[in-house]
PDB file of N, CA and C in Angstrom:
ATOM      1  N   UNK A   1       8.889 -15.169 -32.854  1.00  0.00           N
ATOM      2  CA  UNK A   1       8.798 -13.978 -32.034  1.00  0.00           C
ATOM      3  C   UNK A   1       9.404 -14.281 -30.670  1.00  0.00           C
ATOM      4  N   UNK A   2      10.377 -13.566 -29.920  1.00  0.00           N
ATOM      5  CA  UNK A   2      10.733 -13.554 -28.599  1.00  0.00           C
ATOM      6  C   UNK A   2      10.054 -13.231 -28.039  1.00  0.00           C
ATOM      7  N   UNK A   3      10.355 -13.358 -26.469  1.00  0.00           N
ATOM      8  CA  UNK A   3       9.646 -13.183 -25.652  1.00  0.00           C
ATOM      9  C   UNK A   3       9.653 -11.744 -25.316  1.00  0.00           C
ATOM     10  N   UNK A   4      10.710 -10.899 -25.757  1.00  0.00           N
ATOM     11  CA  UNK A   4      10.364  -9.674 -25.585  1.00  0.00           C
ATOM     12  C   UNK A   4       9.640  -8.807 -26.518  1.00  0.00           C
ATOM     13  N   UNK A   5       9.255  -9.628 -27.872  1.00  0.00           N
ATOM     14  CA  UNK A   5       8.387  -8.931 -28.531  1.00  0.00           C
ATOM     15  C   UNK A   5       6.824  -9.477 -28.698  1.00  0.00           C
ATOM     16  N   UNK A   6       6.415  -9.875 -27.876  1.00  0.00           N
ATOM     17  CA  UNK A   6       5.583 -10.763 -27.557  1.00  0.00           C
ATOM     18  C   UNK A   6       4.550  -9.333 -26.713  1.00  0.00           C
ATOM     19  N   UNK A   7       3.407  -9.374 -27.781  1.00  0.00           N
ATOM     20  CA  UNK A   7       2.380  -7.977 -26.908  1.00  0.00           C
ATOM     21  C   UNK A   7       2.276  -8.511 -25.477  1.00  0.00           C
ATOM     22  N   UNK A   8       1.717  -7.643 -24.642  1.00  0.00           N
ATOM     23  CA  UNK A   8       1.121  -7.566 -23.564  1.00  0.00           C
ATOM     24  C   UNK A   8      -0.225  -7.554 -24.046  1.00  0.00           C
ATOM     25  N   UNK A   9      -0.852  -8.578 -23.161  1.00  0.00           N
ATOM     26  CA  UNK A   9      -2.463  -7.991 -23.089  1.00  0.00           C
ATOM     27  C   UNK A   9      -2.707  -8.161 -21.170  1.00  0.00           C
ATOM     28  N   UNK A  10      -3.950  -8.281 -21.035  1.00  0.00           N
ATOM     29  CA  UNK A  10      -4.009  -7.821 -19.758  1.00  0.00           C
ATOM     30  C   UNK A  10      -5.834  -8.234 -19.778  1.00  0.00           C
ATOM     31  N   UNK A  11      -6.390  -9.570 -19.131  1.00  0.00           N
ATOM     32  CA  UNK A  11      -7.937  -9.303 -19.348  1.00  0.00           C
ATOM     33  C   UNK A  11      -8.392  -9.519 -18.134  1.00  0.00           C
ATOM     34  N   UNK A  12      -9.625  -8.512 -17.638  1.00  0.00           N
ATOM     35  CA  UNK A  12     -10.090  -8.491 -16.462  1.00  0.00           C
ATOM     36  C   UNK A  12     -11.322  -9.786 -16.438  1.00  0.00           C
ATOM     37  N   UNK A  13     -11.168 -10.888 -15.344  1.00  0.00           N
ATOM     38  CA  UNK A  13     -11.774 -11.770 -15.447  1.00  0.00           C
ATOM     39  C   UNK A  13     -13.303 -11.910 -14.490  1.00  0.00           C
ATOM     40  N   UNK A  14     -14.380 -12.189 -14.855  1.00  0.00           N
ATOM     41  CA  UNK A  14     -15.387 -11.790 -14.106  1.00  0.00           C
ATOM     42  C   UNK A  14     -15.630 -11.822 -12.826  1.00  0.00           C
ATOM     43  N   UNK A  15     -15.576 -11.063 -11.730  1.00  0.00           N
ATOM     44  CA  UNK A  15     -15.648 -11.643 -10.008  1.00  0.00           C
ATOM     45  C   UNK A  15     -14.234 -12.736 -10.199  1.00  0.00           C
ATOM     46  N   UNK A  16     -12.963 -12.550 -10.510  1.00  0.00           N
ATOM     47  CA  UNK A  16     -12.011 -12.929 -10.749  1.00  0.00           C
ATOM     48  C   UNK A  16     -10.387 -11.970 -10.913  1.00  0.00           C
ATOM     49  N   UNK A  17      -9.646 -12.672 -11.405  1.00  0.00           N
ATOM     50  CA  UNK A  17      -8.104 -11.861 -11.285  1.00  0.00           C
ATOM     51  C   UNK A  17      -8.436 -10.861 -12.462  1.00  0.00           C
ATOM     52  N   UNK A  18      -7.001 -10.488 -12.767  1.00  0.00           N
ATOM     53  CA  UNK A  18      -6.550  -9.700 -14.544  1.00  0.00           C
ATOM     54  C   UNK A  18      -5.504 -10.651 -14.500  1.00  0.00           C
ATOM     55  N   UNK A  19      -5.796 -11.219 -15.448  1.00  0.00           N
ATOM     56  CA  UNK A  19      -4.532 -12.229 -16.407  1.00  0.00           C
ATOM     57  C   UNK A  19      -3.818 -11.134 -17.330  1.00  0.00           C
ATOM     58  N   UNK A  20      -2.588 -11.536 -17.021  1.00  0.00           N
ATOM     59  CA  UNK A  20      -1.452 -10.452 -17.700  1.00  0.00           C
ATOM     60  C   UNK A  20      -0.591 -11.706 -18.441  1.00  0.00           C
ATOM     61  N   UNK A  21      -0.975 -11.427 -19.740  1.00  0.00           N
ATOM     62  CA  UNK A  21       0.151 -12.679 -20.291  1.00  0.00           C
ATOM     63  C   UNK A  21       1.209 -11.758 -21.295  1.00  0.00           C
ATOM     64  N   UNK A  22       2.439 -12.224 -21.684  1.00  0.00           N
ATOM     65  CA  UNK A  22       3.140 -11.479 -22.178  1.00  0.00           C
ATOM     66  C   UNK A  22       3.794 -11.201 -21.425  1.00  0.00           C
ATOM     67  N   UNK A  23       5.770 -10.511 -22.247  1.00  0.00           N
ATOM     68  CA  UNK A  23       6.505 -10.097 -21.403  1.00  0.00           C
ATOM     69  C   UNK A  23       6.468  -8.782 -20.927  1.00  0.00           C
ATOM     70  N   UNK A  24       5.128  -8.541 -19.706  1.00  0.00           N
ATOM     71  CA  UNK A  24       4.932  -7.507 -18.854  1.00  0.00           C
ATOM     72  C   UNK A  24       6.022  -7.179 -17.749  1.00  0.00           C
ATOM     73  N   UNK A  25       6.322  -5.857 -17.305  1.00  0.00           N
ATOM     74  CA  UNK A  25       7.209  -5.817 -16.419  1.00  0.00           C
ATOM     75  C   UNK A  25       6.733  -5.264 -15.143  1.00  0.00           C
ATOM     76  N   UNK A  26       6.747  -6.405 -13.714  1.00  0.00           N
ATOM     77  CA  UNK A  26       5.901  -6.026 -12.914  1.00  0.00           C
ATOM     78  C   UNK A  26       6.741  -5.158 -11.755  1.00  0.00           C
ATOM     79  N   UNK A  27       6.269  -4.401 -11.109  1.00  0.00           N
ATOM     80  CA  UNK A  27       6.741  -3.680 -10.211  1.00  0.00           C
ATOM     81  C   UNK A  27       6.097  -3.499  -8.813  1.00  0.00           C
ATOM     82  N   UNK A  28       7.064  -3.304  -7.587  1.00  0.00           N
ATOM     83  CA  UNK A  28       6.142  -2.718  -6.261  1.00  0.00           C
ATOM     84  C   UNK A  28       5.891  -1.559  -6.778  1.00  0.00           C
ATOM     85  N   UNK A  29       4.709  -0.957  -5.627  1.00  0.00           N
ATOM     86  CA  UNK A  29       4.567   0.476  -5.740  1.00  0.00           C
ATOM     87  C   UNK A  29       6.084   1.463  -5.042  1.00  0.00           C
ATOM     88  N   UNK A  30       7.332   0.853  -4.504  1.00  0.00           N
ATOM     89  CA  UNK A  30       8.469   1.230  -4.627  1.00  0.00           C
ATOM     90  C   UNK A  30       9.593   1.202  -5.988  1.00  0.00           C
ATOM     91  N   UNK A  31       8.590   1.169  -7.119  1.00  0.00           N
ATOM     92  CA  UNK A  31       9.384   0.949  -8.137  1.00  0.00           C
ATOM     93  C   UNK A  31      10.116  -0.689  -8.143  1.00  0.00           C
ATOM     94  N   UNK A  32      10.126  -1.121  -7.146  1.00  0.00           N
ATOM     95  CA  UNK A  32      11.386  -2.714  -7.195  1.00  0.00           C
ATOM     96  C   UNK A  32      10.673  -3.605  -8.115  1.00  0.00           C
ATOM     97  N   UNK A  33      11.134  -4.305  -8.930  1.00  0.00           N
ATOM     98  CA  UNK A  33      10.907  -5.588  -9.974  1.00  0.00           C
ATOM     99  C   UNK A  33       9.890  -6.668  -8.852  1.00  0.00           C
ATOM    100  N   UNK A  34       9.416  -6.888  -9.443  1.00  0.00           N
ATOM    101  CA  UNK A  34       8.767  -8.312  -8.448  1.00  0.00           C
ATOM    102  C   UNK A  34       9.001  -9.259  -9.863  1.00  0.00           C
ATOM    103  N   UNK A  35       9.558 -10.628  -9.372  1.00  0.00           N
ATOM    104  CA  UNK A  35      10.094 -11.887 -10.014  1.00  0.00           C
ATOM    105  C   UNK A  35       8.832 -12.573 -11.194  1.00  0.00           C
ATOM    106  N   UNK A  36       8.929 -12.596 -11.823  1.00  0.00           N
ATOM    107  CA  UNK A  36       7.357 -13.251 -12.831  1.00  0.00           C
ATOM    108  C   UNK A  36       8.140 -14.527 -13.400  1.00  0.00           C
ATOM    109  N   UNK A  37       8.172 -15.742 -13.073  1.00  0.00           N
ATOM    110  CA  UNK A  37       8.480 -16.944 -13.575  1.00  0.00           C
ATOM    111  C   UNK A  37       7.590 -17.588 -14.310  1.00  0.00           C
ATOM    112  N   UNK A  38       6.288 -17.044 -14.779  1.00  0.00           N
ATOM    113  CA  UNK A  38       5.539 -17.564 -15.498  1.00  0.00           C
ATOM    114  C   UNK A  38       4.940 -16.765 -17.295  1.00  0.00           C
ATOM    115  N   UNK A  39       4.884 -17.159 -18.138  1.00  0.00           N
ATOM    116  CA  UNK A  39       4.547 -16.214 -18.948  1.00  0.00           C
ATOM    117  C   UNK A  39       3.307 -15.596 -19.284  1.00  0.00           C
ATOM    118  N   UNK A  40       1.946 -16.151 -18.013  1.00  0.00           N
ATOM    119  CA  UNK A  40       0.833 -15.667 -17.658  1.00  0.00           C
ATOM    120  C   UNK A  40       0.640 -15.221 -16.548  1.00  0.00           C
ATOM    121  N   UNK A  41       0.107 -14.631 -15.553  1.00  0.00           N
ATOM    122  CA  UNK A  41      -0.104 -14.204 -14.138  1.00  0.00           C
ATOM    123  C   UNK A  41      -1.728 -13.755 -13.980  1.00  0.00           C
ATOM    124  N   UNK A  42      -1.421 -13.809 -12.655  1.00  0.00           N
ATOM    125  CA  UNK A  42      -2.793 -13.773 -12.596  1.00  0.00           C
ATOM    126  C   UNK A  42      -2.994 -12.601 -11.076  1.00  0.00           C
ATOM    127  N   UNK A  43      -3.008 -11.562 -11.281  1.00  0.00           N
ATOM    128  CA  UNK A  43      -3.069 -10.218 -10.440  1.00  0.00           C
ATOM    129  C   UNK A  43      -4.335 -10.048  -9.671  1.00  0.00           C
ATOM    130  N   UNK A  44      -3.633 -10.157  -8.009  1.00  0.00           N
ATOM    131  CA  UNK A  44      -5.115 -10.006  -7.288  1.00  0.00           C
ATOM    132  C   UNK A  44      -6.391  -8.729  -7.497  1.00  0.00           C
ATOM    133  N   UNK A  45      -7.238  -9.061  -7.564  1.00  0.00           N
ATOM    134  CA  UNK A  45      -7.974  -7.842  -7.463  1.00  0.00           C
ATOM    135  C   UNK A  45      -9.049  -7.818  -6.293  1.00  0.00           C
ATOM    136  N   UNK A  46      -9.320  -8.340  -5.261  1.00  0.00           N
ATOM    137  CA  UNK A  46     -10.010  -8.533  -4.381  1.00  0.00           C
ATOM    138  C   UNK A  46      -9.244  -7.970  -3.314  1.00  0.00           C
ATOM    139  N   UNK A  47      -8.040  -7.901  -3.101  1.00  0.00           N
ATOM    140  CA  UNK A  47      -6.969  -7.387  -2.064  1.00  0.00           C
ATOM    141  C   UNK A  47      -6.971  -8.453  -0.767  1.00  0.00           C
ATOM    142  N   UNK A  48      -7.669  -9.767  -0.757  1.00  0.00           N
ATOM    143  CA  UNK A  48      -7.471 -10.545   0.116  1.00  0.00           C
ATOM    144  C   UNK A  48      -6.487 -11.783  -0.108  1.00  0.00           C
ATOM    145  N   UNK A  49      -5.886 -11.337  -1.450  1.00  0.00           N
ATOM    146  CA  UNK A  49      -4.833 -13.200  -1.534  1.00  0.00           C
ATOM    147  C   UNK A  49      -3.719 -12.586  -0.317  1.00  0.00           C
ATOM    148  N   UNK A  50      -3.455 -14.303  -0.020  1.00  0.00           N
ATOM    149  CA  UNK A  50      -1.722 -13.758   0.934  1.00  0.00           C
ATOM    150  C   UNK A  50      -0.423 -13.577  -0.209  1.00  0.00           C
ATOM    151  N   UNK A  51      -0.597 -14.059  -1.491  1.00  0.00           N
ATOM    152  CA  UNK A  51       0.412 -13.657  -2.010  1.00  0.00           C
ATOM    153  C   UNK A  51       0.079 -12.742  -3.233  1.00  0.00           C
ATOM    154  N   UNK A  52      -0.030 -11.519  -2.319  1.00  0.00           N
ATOM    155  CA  UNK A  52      -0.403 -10.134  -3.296  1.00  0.00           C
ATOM    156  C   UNK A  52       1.474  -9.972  -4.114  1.00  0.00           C
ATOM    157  N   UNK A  53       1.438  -9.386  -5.405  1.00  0.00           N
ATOM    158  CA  UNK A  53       0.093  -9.188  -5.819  1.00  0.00           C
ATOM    159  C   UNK A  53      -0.322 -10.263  -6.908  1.00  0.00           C
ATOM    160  N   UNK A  54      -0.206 -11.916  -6.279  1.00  0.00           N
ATOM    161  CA  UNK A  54      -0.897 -12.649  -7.269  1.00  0.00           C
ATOM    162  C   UNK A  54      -2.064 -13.109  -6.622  1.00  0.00           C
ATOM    163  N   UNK A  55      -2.856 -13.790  -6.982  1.00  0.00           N
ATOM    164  CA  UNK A  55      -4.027 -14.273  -6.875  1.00  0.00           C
ATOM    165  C   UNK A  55      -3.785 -15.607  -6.441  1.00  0.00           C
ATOM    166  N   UNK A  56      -4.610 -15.901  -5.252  1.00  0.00           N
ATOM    167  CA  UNK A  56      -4.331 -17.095  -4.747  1.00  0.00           C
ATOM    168  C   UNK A  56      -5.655 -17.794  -4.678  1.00  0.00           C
ATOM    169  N   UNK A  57      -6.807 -17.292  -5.214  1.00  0.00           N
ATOM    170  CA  UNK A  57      -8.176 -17.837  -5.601  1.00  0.00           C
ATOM    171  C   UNK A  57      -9.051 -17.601  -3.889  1.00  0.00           C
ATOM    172  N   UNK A  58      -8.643 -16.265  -3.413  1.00  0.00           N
ATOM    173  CA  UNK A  58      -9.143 -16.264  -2.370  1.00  0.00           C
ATOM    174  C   UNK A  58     -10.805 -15.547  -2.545  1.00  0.00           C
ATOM    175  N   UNK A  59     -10.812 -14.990  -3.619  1.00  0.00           N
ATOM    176  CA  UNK A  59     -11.844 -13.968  -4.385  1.00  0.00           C
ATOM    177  C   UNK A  59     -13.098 -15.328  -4.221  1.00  0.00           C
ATOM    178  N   UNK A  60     -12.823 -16.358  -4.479  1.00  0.00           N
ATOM    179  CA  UNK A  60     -13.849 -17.328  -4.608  1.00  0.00           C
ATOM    180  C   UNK A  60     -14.605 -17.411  -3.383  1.00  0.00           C
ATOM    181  N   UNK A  61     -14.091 -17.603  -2.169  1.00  0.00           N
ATOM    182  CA  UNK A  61     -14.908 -18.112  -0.798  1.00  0.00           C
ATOM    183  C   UNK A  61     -14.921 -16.742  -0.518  1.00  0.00           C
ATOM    184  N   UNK A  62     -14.510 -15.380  -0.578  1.00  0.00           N
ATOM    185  CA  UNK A  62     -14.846 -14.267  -0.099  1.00  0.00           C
ATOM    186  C   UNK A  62     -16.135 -14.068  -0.582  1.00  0.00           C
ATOM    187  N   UNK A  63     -16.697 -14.290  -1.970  1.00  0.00           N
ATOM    188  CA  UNK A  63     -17.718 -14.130  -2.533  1.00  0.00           C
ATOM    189  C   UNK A  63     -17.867 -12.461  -3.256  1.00  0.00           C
ATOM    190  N   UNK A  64     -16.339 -12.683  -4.019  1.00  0.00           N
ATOM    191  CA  UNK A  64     -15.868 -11.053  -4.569  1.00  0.00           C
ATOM    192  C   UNK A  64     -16.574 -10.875  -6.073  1.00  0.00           C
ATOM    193  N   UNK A  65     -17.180  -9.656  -6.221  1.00  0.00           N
ATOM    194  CA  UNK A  65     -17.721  -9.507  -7.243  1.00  0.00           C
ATOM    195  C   UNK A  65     -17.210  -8.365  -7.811  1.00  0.00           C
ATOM    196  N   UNK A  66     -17.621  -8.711  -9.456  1.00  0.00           N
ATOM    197  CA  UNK A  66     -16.920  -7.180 -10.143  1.00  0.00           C
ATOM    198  C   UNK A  66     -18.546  -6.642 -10.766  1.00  0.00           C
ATOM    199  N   UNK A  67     -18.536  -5.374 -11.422  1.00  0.00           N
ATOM    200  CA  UNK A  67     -19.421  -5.036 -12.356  1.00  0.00           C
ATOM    201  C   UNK A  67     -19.370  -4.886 -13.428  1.00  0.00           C
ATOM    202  N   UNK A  68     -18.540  -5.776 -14.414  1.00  0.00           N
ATOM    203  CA  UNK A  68     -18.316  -6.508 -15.630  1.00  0.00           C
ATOM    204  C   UNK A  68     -17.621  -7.648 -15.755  1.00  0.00           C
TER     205      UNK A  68
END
């Protein structure tokens, strides 16, 4: 299987990121491509990493929680 037929999944991780593995295609909210060199990612959801929109494990010392 290539990498372009390779599903997307996408799992929300507890008081943690969404891991997006698969060839997902990421975008700004200007439509522009943002670069994915990895074939997993890991998408902030706390809105405090400096390198939005990945996760830079800042969710940990903020003390960010989800409700699942």
């Amino acid at each position: 299987m290539s990498r372009a037929e390779e599903p997307v999944t996408i799992t929300a991780y507890p008081d943690g990121p969404l891991l997006v593995r698969g060839a997902a295609v990421l975008e700004s909210s200007d439509g522009e491509p943002i670069e994915v060199k990895r074939r997993t990612v890991a998408l902030c959801r706390c809105g405090l990493s400096t390198i939005k929109p990945f996760c830079d494990g800042t969710h940990k010392a903020a003390g960010f929680r989800t409700d699942a």
